[in-house]
Protein backbone atom coordinates (compact mmCIF):
# COMPACT_ATOMS: atom_id res chain seq x y z
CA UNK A 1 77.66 91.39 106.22
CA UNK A 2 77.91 95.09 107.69
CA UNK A 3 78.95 95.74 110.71
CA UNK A 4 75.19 97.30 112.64
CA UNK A 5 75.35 100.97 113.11
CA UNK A 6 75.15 102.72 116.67
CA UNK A 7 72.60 105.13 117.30
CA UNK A 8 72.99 108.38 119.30
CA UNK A 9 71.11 108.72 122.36
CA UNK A 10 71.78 111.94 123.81
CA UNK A 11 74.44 114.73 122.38
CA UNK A 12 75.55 117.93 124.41
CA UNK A 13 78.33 120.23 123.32
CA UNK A 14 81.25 120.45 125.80
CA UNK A 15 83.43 123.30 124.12
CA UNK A 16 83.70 125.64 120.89
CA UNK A 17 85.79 127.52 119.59
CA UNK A 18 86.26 129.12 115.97
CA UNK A 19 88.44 126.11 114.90
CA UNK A 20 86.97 123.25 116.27
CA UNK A 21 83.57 121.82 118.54
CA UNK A 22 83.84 118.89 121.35
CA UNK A 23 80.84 117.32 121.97
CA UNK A 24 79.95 114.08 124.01
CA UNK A 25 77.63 111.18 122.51
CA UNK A 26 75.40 108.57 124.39
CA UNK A 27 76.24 105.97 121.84
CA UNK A 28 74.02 102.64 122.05
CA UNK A 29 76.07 99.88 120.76
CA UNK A 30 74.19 96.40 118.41
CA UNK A 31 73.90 94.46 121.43
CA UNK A 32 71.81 96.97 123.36
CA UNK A 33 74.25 98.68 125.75
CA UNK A 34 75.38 102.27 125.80
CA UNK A 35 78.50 104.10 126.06
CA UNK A 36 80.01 107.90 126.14
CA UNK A 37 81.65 108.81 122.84
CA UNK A 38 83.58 112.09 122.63
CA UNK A 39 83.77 113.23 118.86
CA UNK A 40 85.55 116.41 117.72
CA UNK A 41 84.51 118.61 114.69
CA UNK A 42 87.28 120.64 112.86
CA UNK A 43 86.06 123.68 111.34
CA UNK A 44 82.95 122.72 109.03
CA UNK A 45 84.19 119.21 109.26
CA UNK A 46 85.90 119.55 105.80
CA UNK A 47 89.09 120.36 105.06
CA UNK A 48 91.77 121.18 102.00
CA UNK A 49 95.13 120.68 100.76
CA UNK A 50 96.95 121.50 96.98
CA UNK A 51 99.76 120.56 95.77
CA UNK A 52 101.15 123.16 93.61
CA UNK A 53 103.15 122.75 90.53
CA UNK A 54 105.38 125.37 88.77
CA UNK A 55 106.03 124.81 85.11
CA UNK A 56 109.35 123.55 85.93
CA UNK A 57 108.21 120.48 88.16
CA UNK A 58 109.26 122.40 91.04
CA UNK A 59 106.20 122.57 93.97
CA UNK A 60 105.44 125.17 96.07
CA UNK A 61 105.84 124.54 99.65
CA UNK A 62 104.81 126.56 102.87
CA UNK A 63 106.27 126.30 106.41
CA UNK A 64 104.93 127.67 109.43
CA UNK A 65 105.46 127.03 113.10
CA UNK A 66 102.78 124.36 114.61
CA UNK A 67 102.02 125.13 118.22
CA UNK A 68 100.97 121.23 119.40
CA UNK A 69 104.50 119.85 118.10
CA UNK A 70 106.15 122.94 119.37
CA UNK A 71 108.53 123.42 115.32
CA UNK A 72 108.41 124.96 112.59
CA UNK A 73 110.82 123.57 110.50
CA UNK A 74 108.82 120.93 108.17
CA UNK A 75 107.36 121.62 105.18
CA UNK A 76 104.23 120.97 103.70
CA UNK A 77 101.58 122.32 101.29
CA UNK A 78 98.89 124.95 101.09
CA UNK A 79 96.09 123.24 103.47
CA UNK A 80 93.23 124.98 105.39
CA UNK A 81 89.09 124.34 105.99
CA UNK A 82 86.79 125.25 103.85
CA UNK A 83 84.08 128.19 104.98
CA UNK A 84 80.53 127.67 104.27
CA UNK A 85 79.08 127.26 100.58
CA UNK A 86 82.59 127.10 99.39
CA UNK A 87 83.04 123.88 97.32
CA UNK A 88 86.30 122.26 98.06
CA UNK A 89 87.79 123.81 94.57
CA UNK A 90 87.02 127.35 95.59
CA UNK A 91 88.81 126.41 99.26
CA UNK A 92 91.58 124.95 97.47
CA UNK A 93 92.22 128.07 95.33
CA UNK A 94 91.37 130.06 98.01
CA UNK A 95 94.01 128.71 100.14
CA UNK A 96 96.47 128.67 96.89
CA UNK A 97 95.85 132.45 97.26
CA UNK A 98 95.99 133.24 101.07
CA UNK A 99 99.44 130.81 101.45
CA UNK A 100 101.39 131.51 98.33
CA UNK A 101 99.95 134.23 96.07
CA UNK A 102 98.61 132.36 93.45
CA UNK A 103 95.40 130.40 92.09
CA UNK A 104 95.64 127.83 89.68
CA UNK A 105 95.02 127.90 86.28
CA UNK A 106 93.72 124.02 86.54
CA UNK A 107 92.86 121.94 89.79
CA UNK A 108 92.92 117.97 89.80
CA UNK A 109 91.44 116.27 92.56
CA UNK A 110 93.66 113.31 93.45
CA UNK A 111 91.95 112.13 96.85
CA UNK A 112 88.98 112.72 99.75
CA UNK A 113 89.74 110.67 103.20
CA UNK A 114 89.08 111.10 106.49
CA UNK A 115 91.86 112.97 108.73
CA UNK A 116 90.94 110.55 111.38
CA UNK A 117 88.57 107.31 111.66
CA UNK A 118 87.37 107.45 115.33
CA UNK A 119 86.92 110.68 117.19
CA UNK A 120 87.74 113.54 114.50
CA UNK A 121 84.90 114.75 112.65
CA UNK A 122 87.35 116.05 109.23
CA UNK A 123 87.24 114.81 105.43
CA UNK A 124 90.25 116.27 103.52
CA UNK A 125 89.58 116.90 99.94
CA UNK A 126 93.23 117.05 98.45
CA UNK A 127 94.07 118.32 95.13
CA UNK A 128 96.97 118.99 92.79
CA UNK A 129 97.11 122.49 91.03
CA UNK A 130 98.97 123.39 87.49
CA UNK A 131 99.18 126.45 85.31
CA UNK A 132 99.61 128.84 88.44
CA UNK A 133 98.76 132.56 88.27
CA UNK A 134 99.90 134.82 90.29
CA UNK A 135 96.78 136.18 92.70
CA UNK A 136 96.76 136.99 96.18
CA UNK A 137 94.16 137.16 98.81
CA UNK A 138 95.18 138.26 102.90
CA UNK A 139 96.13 135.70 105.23
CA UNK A 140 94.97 133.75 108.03
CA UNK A 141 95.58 136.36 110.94
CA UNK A 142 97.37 133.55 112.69
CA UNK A 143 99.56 132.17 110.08
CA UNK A 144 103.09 133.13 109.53
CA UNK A 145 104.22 131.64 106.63
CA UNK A 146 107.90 130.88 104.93
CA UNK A 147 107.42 129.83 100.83
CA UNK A 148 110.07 127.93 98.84
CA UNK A 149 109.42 126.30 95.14
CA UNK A 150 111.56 123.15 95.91
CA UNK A 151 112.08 120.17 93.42
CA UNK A 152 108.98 117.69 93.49
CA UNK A 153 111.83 114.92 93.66
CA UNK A 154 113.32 116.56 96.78
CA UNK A 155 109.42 116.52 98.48
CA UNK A 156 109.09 112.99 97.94
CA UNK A 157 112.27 112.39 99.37
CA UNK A 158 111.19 114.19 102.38
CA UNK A 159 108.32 112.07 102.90
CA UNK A 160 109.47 108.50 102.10
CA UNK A 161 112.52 109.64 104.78
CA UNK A 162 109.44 111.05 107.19
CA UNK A 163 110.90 114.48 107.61
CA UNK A 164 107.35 115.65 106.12
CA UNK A 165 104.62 114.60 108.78
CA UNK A 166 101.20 116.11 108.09
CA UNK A 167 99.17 113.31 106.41
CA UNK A 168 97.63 115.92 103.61
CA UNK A 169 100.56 116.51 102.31
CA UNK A 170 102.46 113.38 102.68
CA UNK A 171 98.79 111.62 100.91
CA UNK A 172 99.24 114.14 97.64
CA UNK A 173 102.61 114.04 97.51
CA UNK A 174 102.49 109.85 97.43
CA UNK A 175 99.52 110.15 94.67
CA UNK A 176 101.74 112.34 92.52
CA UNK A 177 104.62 110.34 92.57
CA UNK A 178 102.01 107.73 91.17
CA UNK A 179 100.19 109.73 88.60
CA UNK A 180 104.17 111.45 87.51
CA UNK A 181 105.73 107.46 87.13
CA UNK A 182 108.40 108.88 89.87
């Protein structure tokens, strides 16, 4: 059997920003009590991330400095959220564009999960792009961003040896190795 759902009471926003909302619940629980439940929303709630593929297995990869771990010297791949009435395709290729300068010629969706399962508000929608064209769209006005085409062998490396932490990336780069037979 299901677990019984809660049911929000009361809601009032604590903070906003253009990245993210903070708002506090009045949750009442199955058995009749209530408690506070703080819940952040990241951008629209949605979120993407493509792994890019060169014709010569290679993948493009992106590195930027991250402000809440204080470095800047992990890689990862094109991610970002999604603005309104964009599908997460269009974000994806979007993103392809802002990051690295190209779109994809095809998209595959490998994967949609939730970022996290308690207090987040985020579903990633990750994808793997092929046949890449060059196209280029401005970037973020906050994002500073090194590119390198590295070997997809070396990137999976990086993650099984946890030297590549964000979980979009390390998610699509797991699901290719499955999908390539590495």
């Amino acid at each position: 059997m299901a677990p019984e759902p809660w049911h929000t009471r009361a809601s009032r926003e604590i903070y906003r920003n253009k990245w993210m909302r903070l708002r506090e619940d009045i949750a009442e629980l199955p058995d009749g009590r209530t408690t506070v439940y703080g819940v952040a929303t990241l951008g629209s709630a949605h979120c993407v991330g493509v792994l890019p593929f060169l014709d010569d297995g290679r993948v493009v990869m992106v590195r930027q400095y991250r402000y809440i771990y204080r470095e800047g010297h992990r890689w990862e791949m094109p991610t970002g959220g999604m603005h309104a009435g964009e599908t997460p395709e269009q974000a994806a290729q979007r993103e392809l564009q802002e990051e690295i300068g190209y779109r994809a010629g095809r998209v595959e969706w490998i994967s949609s999960y939730y970022t996290s399962k308690s207090v987040v508000e985020e579903t990633a929608h990750l994808f793997l792009g092929f046949d890449l064209i060059p196209s280029s769209l401005p970037p973020d006005d906050t994002e500073f961003i090194e590119i390198e085409a590295l070997p997809f062998e070396q990137v999976l490396d990086m993650v099984l040896h946890s030297e590549i932490r964000d979980s979009m990336t390390v998610t699509a780069v797991l699901h290719a190795a499955r999908r390539l037979g590495v």
